[in-house]
N, C-alpha and C. Protein backbone atom coordinates (compact mmCIF):
# COMPACT_ATOMS: atom_id res chain seq x y z
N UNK A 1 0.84 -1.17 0.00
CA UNK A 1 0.00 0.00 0.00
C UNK A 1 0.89 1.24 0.00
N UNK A 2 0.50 2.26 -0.67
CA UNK A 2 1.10 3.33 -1.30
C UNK A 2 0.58 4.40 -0.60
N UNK A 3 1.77 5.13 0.25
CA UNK A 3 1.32 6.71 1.06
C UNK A 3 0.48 7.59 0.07
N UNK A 4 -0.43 8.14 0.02
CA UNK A 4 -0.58 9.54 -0.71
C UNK A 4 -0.53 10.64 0.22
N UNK A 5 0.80 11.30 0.10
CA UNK A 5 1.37 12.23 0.44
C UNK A 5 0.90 13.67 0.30
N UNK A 6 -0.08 13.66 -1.05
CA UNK A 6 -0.90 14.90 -0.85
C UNK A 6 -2.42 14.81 -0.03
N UNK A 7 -2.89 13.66 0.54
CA UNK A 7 -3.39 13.94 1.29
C UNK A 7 -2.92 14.00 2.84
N UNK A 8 -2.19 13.07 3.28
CA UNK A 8 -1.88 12.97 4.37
C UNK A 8 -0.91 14.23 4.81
N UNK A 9 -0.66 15.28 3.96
CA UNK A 9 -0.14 16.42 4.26
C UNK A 9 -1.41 17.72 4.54
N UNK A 10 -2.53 17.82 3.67
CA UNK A 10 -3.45 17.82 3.75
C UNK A 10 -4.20 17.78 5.25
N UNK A 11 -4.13 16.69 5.61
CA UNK A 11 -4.88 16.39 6.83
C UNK A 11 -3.97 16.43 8.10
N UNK A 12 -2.67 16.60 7.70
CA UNK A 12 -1.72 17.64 8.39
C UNK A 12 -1.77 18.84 8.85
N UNK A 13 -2.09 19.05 7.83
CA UNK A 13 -2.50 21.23 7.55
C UNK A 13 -3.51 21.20 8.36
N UNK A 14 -4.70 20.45 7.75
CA UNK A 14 -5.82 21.04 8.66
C UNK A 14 -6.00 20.86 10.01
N UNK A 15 -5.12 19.73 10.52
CA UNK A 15 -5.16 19.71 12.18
C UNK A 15 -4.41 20.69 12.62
N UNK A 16 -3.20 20.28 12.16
CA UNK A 16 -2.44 22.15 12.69
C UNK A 16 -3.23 23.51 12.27
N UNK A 17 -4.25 23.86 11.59
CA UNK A 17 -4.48 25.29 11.30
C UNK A 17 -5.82 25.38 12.24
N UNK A 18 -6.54 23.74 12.76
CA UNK A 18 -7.38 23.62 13.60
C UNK A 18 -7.12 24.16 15.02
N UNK A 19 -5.78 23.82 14.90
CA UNK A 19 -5.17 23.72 16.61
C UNK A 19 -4.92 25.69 16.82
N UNK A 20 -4.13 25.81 15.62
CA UNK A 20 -3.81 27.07 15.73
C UNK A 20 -5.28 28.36 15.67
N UNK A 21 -6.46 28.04 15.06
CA UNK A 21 -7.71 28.94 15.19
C UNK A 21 -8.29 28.42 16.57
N UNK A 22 -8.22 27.22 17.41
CA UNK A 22 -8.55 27.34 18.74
C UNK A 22 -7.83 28.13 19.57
N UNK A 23 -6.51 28.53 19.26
CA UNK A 23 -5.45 28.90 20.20
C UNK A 23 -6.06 30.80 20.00
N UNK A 24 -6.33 30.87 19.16
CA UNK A 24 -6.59 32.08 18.25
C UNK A 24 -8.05 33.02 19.17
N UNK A 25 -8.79 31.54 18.83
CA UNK A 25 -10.54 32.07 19.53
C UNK A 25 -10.69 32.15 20.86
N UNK A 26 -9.33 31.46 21.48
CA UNK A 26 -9.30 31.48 22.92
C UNK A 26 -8.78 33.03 23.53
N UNK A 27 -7.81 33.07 23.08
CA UNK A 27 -7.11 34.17 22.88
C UNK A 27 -8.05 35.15 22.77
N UNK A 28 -9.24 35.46 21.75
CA UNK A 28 -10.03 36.85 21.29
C UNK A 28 -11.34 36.55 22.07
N UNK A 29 -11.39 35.23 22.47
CA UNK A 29 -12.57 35.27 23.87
C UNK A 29 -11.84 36.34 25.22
N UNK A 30 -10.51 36.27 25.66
CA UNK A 30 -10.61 36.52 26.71
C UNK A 30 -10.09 38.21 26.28
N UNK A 31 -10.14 38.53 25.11
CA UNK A 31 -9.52 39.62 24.78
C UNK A 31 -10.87 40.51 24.74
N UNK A 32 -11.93 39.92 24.50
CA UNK A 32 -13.38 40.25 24.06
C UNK A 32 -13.57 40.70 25.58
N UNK A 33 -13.78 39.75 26.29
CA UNK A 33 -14.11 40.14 28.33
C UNK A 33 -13.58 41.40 28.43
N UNK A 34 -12.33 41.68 28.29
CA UNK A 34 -11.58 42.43 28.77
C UNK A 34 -12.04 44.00 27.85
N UNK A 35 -12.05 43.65 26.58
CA UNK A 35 -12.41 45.22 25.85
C UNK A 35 -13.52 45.49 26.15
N UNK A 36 -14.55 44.46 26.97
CA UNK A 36 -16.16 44.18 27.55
C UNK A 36 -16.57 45.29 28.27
N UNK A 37 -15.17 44.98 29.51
CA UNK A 37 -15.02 45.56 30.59
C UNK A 37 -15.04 47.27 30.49
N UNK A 38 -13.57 47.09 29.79
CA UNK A 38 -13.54 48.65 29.37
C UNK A 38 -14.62 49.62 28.67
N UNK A 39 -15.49 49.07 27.77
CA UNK A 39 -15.89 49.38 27.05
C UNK A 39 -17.07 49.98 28.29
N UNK A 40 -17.66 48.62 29.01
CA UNK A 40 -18.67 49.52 30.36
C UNK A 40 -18.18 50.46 31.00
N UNK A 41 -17.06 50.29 31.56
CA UNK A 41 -16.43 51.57 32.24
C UNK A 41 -16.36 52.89 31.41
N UNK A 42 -16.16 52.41 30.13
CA UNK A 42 -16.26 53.87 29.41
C UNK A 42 -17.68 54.44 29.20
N UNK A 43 -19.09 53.65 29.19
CA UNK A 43 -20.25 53.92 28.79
C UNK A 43 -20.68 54.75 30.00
N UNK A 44 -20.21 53.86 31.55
CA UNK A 44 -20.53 54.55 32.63
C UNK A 44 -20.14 56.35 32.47
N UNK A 45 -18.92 56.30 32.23
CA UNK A 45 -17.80 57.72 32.72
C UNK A 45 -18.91 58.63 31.28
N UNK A 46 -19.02 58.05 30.05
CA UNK A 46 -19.58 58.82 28.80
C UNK A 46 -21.13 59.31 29.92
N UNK A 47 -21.50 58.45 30.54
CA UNK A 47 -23.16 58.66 31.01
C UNK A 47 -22.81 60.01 32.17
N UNK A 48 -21.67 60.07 33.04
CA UNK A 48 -21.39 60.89 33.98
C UNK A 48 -21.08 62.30 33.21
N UNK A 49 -20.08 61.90 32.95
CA UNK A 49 -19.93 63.43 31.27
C UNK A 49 -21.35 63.66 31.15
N UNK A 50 -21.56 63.20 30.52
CA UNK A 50 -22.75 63.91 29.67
C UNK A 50 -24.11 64.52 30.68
N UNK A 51 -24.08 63.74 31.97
CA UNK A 51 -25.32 64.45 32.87
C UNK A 51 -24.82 65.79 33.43
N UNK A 52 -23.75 65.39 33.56
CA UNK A 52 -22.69 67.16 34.01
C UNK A 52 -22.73 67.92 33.24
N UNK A 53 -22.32 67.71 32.09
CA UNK A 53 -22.57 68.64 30.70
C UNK A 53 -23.83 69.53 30.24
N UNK A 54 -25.28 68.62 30.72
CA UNK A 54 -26.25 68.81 30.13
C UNK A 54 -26.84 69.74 31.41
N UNK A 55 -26.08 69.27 32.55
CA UNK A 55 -26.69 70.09 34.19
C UNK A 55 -26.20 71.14 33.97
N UNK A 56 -24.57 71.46 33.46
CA UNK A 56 -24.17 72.85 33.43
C UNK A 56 -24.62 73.80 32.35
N UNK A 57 -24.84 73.23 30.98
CA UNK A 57 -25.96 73.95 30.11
C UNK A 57 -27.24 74.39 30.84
N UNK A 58 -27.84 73.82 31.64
CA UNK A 58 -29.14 73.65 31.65
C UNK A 58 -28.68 74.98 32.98
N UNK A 59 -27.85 75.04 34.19
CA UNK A 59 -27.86 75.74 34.56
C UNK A 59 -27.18 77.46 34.14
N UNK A 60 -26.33 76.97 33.27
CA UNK A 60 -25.96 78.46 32.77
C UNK A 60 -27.36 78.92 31.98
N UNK A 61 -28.06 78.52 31.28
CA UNK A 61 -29.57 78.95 30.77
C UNK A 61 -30.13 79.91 31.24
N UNK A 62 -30.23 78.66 32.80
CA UNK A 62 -31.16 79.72 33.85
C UNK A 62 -30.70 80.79 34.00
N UNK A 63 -29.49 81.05 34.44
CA UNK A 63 -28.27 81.84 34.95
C UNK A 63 -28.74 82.65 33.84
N UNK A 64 -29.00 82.90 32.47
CA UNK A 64 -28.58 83.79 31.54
C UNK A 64 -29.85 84.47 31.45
N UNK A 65 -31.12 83.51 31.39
CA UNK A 65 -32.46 84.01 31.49
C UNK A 65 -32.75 85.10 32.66
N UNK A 66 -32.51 84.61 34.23
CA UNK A 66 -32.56 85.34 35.20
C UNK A 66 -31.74 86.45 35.13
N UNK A 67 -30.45 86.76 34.00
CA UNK A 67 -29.52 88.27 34.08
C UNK A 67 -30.67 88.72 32.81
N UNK A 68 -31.50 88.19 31.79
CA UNK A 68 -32.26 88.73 30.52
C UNK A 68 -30.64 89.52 29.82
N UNK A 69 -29.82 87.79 29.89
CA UNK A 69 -28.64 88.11 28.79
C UNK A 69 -28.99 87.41 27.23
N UNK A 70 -29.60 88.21 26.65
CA UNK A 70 -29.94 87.63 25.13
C UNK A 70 -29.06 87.53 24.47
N UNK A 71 -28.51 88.28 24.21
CA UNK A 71 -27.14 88.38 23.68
C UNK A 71 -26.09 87.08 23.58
N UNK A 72 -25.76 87.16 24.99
CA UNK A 72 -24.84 86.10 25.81
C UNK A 72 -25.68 84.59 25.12
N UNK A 73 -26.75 84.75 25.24
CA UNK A 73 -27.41 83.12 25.13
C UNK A 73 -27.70 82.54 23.88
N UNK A 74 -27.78 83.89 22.74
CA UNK A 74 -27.71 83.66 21.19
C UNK A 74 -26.42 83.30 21.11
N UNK A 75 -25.20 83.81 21.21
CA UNK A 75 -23.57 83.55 21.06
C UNK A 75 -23.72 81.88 21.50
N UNK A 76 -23.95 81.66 22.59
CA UNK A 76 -24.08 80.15 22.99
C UNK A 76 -24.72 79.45 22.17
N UNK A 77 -25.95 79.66 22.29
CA UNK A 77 -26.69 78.88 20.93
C UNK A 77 -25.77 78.41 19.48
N UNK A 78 -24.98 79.66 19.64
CA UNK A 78 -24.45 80.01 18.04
C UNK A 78 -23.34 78.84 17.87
N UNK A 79 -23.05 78.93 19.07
CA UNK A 79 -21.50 78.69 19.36
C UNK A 79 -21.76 76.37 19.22
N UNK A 80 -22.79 76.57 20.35
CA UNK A 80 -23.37 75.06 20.08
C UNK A 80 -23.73 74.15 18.70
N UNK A 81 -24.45 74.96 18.53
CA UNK A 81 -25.00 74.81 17.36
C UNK A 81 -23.86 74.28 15.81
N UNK A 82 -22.96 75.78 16.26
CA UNK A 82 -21.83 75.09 15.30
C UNK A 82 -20.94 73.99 15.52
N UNK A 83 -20.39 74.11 16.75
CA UNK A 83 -19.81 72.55 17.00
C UNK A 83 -20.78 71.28 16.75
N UNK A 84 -22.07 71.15 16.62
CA UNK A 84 -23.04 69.93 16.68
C UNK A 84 -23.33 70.40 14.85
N UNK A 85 -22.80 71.07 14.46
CA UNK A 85 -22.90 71.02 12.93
C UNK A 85 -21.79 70.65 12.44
N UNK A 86 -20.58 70.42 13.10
CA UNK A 86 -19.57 70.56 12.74
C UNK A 86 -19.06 68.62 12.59
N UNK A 87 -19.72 68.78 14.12
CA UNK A 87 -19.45 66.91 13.95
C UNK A 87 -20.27 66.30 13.41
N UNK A 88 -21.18 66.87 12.39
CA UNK A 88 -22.26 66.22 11.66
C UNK A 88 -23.86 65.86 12.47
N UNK A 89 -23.73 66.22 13.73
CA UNK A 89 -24.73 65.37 14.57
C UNK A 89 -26.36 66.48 14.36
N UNK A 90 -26.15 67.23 13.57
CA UNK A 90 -27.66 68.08 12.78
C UNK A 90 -26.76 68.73 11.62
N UNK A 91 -27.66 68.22 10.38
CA UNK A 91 -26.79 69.31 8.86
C UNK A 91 -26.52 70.70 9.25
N UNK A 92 -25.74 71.03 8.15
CA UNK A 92 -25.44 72.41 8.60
C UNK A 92 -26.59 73.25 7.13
N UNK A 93 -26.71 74.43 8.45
CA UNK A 93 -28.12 75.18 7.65
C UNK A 93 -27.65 75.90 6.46
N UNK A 94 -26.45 76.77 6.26
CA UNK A 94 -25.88 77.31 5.89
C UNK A 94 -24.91 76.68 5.09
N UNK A 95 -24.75 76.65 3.74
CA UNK A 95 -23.32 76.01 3.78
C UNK A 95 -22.91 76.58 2.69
């Protein structure tokens, strides 16, 4: 009986490229947990930002309404408005 060498190389390859994509998925399982992790910690800290952000808008408002600074609160508007046009997050009116 006669080796065939192109298969039994074959079925070589594929146990080794088997062995090596388990070593692989193990690897990007525990890599996955871990960017998991971070990724909550970052959603938390994005959720803290942003209630601070939206408290200190919301109180400079008041602050601007109670001085009847129109002025001051159009510039803000203006000023908002263009950065949130800028990163695309509403078209820009003007262009």
């Amino acid at each position: 009986m006669e080796i065939n060498w192109v298969i039994l190389g074959w079925l070589i390859d594929m146990t080794l490229n088997g062995f090596v994509w388990l070593i692989i998925a193990a690897f990007s399982l525990i890599l996955i947990d871990i960017s998991e992790k971070w990724t909550r910690k970052a959603i938390k800290w994005m959720d803290k930002a942003d209630k601070w952000i939206r408290k200190f808008i919301d109180d400079s408002f008041e602050w601007i309404q109670k001085k009847n600074l129109t002025i001051l609160s159009s510039v803000i508007l203006l000023i908002i408005f263009g950065i949130l046009a800028q990163q695309g997050i509403i078209p820009k009116l003007i262009t």
